[in-house]
C-alpha atoms as a PDB file:
ATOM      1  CA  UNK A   1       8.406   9.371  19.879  1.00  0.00           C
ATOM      2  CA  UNK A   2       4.886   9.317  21.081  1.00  0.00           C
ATOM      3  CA  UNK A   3       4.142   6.418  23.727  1.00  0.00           C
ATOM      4  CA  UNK A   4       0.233   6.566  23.466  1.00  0.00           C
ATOM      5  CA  UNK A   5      -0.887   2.415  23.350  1.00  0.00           C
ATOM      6  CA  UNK A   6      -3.287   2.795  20.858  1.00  0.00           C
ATOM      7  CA  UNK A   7      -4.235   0.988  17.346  1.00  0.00           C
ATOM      8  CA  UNK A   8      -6.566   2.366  14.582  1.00  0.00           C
ATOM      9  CA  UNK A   9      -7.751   1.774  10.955  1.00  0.00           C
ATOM     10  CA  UNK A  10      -4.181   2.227   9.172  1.00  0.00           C
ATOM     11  CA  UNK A  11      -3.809   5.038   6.436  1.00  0.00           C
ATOM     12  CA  UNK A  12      -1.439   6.573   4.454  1.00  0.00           C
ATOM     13  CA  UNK A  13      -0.717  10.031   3.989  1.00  0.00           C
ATOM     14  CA  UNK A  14      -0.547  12.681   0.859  1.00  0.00           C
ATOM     15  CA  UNK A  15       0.789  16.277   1.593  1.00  0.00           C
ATOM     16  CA  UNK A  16       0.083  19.707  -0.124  1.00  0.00           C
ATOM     17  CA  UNK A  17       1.881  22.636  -1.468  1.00  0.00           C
ATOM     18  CA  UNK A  18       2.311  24.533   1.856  1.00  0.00           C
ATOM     19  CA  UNK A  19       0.942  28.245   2.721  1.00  0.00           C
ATOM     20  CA  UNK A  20       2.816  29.928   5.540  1.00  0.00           C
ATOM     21  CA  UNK A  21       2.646  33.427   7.557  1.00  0.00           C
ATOM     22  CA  UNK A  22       4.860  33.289   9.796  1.00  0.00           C
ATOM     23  CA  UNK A  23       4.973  37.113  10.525  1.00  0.00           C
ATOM     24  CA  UNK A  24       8.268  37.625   9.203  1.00  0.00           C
ATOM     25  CA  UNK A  25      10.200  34.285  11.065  1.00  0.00           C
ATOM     26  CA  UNK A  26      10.056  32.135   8.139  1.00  0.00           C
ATOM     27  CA  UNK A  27      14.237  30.485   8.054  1.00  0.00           C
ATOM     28  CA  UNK A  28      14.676  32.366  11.527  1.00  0.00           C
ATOM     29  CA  UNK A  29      16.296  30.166  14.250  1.00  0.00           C
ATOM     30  CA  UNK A  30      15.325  31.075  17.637  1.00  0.00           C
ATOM     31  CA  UNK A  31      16.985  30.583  20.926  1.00  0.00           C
ATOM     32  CA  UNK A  32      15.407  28.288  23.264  1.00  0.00           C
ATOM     33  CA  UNK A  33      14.592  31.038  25.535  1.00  0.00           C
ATOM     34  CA  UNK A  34      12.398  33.404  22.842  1.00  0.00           C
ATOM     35  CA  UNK A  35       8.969  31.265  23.746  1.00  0.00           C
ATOM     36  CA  UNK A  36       6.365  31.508  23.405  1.00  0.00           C
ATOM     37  CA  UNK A  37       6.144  32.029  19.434  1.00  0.00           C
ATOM     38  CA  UNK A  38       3.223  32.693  17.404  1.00  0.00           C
ATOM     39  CA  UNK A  39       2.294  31.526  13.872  1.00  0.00           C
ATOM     40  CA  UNK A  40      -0.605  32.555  11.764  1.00  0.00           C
ATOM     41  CA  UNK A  41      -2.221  30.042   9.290  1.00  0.00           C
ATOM     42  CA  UNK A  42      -3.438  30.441   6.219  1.00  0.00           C
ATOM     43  CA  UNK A  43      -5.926  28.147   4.507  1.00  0.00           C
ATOM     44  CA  UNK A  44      -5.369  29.488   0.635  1.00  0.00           C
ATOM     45  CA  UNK A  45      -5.845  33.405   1.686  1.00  0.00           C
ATOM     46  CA  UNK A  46      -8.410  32.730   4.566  1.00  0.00           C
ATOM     47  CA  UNK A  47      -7.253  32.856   8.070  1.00  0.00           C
ATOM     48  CA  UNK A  48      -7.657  29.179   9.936  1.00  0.00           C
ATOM     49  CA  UNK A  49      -5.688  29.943  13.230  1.00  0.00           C
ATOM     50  CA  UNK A  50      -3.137  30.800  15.396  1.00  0.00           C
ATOM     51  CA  UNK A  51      -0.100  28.156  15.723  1.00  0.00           C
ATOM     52  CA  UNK A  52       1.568  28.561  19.100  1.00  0.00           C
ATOM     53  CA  UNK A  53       5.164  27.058  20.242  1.00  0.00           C
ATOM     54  CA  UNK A  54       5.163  27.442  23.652  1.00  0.00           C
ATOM     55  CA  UNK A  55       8.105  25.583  25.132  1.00  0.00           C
ATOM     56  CA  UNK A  56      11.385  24.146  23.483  1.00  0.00           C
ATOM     57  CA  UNK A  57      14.276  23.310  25.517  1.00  0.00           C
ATOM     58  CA  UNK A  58      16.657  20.125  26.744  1.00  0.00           C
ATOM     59  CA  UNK A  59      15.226  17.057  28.416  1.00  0.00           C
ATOM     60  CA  UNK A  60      17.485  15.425  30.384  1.00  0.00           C
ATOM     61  CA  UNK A  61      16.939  12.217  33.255  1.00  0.00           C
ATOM     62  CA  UNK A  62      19.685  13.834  35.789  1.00  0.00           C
ATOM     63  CA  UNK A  63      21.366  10.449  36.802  1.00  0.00           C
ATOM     64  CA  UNK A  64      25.038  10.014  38.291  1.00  0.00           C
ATOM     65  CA  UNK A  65      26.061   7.548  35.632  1.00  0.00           C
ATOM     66  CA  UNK A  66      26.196   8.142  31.315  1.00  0.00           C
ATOM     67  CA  UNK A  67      25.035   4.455  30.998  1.00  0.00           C
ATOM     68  CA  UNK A  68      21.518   4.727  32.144  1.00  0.00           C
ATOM     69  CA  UNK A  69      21.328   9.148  31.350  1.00  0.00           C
ATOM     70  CA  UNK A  70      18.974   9.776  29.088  1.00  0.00           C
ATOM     71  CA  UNK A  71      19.145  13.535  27.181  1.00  0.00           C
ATOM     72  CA  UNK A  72      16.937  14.756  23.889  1.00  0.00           C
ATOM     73  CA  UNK A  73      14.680  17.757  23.736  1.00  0.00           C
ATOM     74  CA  UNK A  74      11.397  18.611  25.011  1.00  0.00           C
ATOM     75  CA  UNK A  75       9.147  20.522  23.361  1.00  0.00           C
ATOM     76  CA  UNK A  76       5.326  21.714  23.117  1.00  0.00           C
ATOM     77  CA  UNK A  77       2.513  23.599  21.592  1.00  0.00           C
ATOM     78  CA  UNK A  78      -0.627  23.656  20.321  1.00  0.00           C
ATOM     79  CA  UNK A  79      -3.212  24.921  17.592  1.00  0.00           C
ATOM     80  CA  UNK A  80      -6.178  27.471  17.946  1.00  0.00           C
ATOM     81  CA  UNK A  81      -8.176  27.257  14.884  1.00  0.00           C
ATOM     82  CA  UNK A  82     -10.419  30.125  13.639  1.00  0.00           C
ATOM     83  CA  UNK A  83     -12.778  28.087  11.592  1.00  0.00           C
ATOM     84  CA  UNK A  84     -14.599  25.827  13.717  1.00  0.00           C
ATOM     85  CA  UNK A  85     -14.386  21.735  13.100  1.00  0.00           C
ATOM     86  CA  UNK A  86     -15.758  21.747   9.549  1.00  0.00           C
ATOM     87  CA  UNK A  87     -11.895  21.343   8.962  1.00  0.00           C
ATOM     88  CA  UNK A  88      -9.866  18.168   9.761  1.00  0.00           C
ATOM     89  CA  UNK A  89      -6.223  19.304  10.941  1.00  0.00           C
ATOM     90  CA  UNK A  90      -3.408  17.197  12.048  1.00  0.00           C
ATOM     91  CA  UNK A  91       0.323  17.051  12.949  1.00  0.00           C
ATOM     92  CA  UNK A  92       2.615  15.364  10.401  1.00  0.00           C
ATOM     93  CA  UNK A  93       6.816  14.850  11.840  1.00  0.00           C
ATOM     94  CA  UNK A  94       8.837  13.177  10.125  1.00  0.00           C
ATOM     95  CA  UNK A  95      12.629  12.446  11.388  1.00  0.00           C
ATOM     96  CA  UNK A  96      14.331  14.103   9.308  1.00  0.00           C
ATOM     97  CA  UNK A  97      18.072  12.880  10.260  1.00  0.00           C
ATOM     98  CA  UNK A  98      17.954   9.764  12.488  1.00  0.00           C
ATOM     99  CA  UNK A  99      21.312   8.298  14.008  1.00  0.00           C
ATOM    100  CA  UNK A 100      20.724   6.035  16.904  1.00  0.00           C
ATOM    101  CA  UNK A 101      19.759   2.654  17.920  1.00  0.00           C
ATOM    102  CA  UNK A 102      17.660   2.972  20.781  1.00  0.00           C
ATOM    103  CA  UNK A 103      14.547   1.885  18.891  1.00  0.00           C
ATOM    104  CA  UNK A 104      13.315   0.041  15.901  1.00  0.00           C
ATOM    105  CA  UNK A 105      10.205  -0.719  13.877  1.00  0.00           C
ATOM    106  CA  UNK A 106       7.942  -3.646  15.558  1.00  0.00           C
ATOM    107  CA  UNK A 107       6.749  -5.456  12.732  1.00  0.00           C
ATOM    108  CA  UNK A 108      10.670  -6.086  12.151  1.00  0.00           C
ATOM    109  CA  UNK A 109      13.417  -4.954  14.674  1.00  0.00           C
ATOM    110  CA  UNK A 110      15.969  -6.397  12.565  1.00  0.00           C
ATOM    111  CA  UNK A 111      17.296  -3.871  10.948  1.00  0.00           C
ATOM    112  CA  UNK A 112      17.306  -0.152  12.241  1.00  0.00           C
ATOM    113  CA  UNK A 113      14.822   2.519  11.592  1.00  0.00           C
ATOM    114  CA  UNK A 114      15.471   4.724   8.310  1.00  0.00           C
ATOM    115  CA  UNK A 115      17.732   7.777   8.341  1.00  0.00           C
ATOM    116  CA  UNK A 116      14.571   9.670   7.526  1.00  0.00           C
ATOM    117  CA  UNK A 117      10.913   8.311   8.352  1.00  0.00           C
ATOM    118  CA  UNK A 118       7.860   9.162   9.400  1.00  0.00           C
ATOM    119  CA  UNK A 119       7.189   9.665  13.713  1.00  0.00           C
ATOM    120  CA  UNK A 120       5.962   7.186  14.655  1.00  0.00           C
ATOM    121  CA  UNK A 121       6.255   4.312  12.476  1.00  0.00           C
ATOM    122  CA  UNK A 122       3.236   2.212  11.701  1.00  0.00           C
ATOM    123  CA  UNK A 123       2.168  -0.093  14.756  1.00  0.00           C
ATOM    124  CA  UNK A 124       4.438   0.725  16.897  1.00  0.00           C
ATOM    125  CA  UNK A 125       8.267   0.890  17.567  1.00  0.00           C
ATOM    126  CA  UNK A 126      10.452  -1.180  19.723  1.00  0.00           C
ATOM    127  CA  UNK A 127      12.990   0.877  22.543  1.00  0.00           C
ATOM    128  CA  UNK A 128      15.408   0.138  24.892  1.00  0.00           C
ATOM    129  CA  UNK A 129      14.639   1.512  28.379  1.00  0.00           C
ATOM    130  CA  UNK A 130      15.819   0.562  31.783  1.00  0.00           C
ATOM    131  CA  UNK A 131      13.895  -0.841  34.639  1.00  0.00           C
ATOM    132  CA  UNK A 132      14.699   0.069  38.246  1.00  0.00           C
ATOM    133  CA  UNK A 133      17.309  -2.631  38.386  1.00  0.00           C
ATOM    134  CA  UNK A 134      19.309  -0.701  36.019  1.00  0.00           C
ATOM    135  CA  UNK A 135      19.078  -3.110  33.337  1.00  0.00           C
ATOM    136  CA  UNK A 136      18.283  -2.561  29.785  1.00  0.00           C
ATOM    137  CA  UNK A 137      15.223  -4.152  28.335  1.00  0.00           C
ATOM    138  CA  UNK A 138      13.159  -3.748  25.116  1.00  0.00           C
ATOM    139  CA  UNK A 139       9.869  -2.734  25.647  1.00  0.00           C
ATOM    140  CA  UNK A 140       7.269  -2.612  22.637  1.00  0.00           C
ATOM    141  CA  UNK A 141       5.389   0.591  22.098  1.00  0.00           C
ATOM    142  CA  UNK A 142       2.102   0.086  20.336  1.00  0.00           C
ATOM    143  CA  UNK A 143       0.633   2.956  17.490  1.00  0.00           C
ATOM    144  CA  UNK A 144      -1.807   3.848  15.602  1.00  0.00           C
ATOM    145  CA  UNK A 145      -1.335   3.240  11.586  1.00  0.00           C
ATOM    146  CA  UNK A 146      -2.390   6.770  10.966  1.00  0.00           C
ATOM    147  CA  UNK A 147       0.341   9.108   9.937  1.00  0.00           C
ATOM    148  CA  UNK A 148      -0.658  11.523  12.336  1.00  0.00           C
ATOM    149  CA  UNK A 149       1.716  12.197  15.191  1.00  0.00           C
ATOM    150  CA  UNK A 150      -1.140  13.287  17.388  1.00  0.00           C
ATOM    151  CA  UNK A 151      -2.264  10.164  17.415  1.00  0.00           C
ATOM    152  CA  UNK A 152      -5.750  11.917  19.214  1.00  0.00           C
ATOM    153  CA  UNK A 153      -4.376  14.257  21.407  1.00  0.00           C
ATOM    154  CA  UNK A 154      -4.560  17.435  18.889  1.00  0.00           C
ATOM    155  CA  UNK A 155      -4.901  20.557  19.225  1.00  0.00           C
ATOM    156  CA  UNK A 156      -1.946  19.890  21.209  1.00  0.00           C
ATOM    157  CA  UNK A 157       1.268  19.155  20.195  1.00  0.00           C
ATOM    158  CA  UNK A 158       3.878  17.986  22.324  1.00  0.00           C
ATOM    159  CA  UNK A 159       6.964  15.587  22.458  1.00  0.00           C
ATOM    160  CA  UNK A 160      10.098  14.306  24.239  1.00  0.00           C
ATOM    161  CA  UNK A 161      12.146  12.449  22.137  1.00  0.00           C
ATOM    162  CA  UNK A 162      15.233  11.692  24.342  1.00  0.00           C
ATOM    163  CA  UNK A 163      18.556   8.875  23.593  1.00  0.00           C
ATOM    164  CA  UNK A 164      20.766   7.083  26.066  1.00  0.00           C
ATOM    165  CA  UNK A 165      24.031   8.864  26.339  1.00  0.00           C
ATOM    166  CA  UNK A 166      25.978   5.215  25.871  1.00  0.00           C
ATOM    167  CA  UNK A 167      24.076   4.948  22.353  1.00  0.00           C
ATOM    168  CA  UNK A 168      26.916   7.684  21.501  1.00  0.00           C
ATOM    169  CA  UNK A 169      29.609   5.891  23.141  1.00  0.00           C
ATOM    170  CA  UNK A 170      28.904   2.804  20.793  1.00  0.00           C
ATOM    171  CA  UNK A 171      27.512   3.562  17.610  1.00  0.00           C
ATOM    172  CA  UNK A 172      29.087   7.458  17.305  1.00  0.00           C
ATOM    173  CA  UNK A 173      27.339  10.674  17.395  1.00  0.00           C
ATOM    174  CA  UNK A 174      23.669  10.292  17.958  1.00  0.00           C
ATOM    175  CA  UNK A 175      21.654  13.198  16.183  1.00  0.00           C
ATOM    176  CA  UNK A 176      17.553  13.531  16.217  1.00  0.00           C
ATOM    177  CA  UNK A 177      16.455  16.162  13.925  1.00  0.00           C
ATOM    178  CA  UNK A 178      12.409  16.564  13.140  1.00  0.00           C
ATOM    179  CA  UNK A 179      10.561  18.472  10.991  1.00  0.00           C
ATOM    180  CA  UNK A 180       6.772  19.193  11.599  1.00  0.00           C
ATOM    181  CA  UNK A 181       3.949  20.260   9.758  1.00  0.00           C
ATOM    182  CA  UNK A 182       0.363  21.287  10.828  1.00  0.00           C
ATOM    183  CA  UNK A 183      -1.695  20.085   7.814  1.00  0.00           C
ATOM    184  CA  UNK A 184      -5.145  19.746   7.436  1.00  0.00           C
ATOM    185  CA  UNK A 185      -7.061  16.668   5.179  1.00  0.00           C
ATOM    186  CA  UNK A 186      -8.001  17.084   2.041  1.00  0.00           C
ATOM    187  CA  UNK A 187      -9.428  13.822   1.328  1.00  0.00           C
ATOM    188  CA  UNK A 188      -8.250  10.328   3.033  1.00  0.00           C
ATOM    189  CA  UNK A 189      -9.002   6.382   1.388  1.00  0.00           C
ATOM    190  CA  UNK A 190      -8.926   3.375   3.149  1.00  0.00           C
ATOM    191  CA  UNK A 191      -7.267   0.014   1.579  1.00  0.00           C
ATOM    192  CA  UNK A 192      -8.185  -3.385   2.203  1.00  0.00           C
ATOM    193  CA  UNK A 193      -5.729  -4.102   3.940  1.00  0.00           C
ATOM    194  CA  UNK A 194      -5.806  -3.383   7.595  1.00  0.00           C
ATOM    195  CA  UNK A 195      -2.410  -4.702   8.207  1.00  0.00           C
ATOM    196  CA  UNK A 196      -0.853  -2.440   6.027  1.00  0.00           C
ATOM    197  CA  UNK A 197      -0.760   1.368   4.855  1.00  0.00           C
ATOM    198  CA  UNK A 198       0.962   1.123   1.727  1.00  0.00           C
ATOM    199  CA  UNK A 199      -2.614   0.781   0.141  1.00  0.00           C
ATOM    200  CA  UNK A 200      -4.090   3.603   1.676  1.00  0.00           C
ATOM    201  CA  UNK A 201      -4.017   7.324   0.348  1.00  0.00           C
ATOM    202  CA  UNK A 202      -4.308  10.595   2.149  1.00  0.00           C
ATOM    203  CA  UNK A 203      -4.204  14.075   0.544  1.00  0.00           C
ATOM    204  CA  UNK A 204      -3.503  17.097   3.243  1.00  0.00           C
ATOM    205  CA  UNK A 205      -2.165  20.527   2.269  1.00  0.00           C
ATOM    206  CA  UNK A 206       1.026  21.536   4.949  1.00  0.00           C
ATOM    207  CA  UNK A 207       0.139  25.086   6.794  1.00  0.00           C
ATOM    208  CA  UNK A 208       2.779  25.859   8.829  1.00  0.00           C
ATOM    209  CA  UNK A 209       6.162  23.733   9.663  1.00  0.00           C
ATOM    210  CA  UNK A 210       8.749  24.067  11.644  1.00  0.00           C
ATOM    211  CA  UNK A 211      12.257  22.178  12.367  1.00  0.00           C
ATOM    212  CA  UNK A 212      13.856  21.055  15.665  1.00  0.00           C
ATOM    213  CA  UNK A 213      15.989  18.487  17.023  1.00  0.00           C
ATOM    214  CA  UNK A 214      19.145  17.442  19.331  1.00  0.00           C
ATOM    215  CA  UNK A 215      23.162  15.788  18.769  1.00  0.00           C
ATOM    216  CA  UNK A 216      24.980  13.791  21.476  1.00  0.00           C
ATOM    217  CA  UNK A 217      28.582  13.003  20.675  1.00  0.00           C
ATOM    218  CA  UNK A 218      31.210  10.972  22.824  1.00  0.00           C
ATOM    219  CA  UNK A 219      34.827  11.968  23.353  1.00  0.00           C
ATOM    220  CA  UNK A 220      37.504  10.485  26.223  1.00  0.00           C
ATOM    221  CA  UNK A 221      38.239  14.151  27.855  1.00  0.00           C
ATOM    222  CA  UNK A 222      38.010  13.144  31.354  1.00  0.00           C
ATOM    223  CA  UNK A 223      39.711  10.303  32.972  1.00  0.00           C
ATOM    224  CA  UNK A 224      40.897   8.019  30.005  1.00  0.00           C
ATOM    225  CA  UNK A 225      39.116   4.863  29.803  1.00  0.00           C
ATOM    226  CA  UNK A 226      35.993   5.872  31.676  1.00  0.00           C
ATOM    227  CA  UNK A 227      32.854   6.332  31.684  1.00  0.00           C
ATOM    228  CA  UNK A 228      31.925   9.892  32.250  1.00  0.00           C
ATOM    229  CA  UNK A 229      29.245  12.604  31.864  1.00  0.00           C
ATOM    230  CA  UNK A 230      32.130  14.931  30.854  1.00  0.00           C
ATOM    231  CA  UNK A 231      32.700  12.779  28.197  1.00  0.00           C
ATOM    232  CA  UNK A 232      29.171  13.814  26.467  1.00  0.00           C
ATOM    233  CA  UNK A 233      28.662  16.669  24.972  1.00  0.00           C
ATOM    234  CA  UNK A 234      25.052  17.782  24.072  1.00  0.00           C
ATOM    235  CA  UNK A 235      23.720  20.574  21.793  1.00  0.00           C
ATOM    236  CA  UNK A 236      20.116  21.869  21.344  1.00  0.00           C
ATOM    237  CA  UNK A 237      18.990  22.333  17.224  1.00  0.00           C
ATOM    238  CA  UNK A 238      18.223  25.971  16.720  1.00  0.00           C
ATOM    239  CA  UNK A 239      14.603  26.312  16.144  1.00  0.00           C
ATOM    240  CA  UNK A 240      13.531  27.226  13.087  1.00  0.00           C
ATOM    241  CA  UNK A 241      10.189  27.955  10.819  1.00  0.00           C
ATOM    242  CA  UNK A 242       9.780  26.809   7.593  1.00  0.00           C
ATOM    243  CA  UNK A 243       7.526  27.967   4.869  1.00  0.00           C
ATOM    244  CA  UNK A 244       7.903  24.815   2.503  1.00  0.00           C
ATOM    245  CA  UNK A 245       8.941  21.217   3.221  1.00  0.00           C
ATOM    246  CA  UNK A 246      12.267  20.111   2.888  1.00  0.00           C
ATOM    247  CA  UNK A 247      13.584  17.557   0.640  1.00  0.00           C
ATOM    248  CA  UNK A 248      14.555  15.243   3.578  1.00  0.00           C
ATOM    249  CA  UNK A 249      10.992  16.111   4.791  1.00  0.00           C
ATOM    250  CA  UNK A 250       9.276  14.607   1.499  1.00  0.00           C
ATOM    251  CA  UNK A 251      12.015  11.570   1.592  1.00  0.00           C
ATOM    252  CA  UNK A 252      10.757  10.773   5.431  1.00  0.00           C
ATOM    253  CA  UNK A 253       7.442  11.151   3.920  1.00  0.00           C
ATOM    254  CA  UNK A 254       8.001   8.011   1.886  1.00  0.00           C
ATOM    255  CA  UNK A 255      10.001   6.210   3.307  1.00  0.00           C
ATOM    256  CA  UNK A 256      10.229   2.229   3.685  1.00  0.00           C
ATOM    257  CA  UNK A 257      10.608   0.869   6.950  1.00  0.00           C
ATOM    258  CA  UNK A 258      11.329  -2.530   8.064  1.00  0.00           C
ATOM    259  CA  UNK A 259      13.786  -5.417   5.456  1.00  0.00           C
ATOM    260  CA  UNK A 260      12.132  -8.889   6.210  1.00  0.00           C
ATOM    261  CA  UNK A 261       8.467  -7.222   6.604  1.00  0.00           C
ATOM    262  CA  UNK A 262       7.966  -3.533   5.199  1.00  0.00           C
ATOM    263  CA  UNK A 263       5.508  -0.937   4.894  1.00  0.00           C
ATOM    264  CA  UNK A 264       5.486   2.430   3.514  1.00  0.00           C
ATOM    265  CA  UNK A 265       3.574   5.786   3.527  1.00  0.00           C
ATOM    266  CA  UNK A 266       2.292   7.352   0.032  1.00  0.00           C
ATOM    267  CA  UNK A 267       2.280  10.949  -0.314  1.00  0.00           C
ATOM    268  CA  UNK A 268       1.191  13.022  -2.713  1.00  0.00           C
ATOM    269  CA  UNK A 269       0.809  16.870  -2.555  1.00  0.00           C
ATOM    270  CA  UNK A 270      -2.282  19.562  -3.031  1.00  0.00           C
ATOM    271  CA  UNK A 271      -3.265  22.621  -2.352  1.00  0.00           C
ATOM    272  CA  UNK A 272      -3.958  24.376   1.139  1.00  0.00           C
ATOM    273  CA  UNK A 273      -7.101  26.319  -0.707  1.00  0.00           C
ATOM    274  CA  UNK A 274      -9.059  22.691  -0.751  1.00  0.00           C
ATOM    275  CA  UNK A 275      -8.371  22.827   3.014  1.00  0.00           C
ATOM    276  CA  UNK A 276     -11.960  24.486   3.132  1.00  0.00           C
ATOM    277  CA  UNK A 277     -13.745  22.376   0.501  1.00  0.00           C
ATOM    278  CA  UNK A 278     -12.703  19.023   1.045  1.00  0.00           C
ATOM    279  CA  UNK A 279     -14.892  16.016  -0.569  1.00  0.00           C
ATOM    280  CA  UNK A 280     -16.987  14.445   2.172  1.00  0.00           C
END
C-alpha cells in the first residue's frame, strides 16, 4: 500500500475493454531477474507509449527475530507516453487475493479488508507497525478518494507492499496478490457527496496490466515451540502480463469495504479508442 498523506475530491472509477501489445509476453511469467521489461501501448490502433517494469523482487526488513520481520515484494516502473498530456493516464491495482490482518479500512477497522479490493481503499487504511521499542501500534494512513494508486506520483509506478512474518503464525498463510492496470480516463463525474465515492463515476479504458504478488506460510520445522525465521517460508508470485482483466480484477473493482460504515467503487467498462477523444 501507498503511504502518501494526502486527501482529494473522492471519485469512483469505470474501466474499459483493454488493448494490449505486449510484444509477444502476454500470460508469460517472468523470473525476477529478466528486468527490465518493456510494454507497448495501444490507444485503439494508435501508439500512446512505452510501459516499462524495471525492478521486481523480495522486500524484506532483515531483523534477528520473526515477530517484528517484515517480508512482501518490491517492485517499480514507470510510463513514457508518446502522445503528449492531451491524455489523462493513471494506475488502477486492485488486490486481487488478500489474506492478512496487518491493516484495515479507516472509516471502519472493525472488520478486515475484502479478499479482493481496490489499493488503497478510500481515505485511508489503518496498519500495524512497530516503533523502536519493539512494540506494535496502529498507525492511520491517510488517502486520497481517487481510485488511482498513483495517488500524484505518475508516470511512476512503484510499491512495497510487505506483512509481518507473525501475521502467518496467527491467522495462517498470508498471501498478497495484485493486479495492475495502466488506464487512461475517458470521462470522470463528481457526486455530492464528498464523503463518499459510491456516487461518483469514472469511465477509463485498461492499456496494459500486469499481475504480481507474494505468500508467507508458517510451519514448526526448527526447534518445536519456537519462534523462528526457519519456520517461514516465503515465495515471490511469478510475474506475469495480462492482456484483459481478470474476474477477481473486476470483483476488486467493486468491491464493498467497511460493515458498520461502507463505501464502494462503481465501474463500468469502455473502449481504449475514446482514450484519444475523451469529452472535456
Amino acid at each position: 500500500m501507498p503511504s502518501f498523506l494526502r486527501r482529494i475530491r473522492s471519485v469512483v472509477i469505470a474501466v474499459t475493454a483493454c488493448v494490449l501489445s505486449v510484444s509477444g509476453l502476454a500470460g508469460v511469467a517472468l523470473a525476477a531477474d529478466t528486468f527490465p521489461q518493456y510494454v507497448q501501448v495501444k490507444c485503439g490502433t494508435r501508439d500512446c507509449g512505452l510501459m516499462v517494469i524495471s525492478r521486481y523482487q523480495r522486500f524484506r526488513d532483515g531483523d534477528a527475530l520473526p515477530r517484528y520481520e517484515r517480508n512482501g515484494a518490491r517492485i517499480r516502473g514507470w510510463f513514457r507516453s508518446a502522445i503528449g498530456p492531451a491524455v489523462e493516464f493513471h494506475y488502477l491495482q486492485v488486490l486481487t487475493e488478500f489474506k492478512a490482518d496487518d491493516f484495515r479500512w479507516l472509516r471502519d477497522p472493525s472488520v478486515p479488508l475484502p479478499v479482493q479490493y481496490v489499493d488503497p481503499p478510500p481515505f485511508g487504511a489503518r496498519q500495524m507497525e512497530s516503533n523502536a521499542k519493539g512494540e506494535f501500534q496502529e498507525t492511520d494512513h491517510t488517502f486520497d478518494a481517487l481510485p488511482w494508486f498513483d495517488e500524484g506520483d505518475f508516470p511512476v509506478f512503484v510499491d512495497q507492499p510487505r506483512a509481518f512474518l507473525a501475521t502467518a503464525r496467527r491467522y495462517g498463510k498470508v498471501s498478497m496478490k495484485f493486479e495492475t492496470w495502466l488506464v487512461c480516463v475517458i470521462d470522470a463525474r463528481a457526486g455530492p457527496d464528498e464523503n463518499s465515492v459510491s456516487d461518483d463515476s469514472y469511465e477509463v479504458a485498461g492499456l496494459a496490466g500486469w499481475k504480481w504478488g507474494y505468500d508467507i506460510a508458517h510451519e514448526d520445522i526448527g526447534r518445536v515451540g519456537e519462534d523462528e525465521l526457519e519456520d517461514y517460508r516465503y515465495a515471490l508470485a511469478p510475474f506475469e502480463f495480462v492482456a484483459t482483466p481478470s474476474e477477481e480484477f473486476k470483483t476488486g473493482l467493486g468491491a464493498t469495504v467497511g460493515s458498520k460504515v461502507t463505501d464502494r467503487f462503481n465501474v463500468r467498462f469502455g473502449d481504449s479508442e475514446r482514450c484519444l477523444n475523451r469529452d472535456r
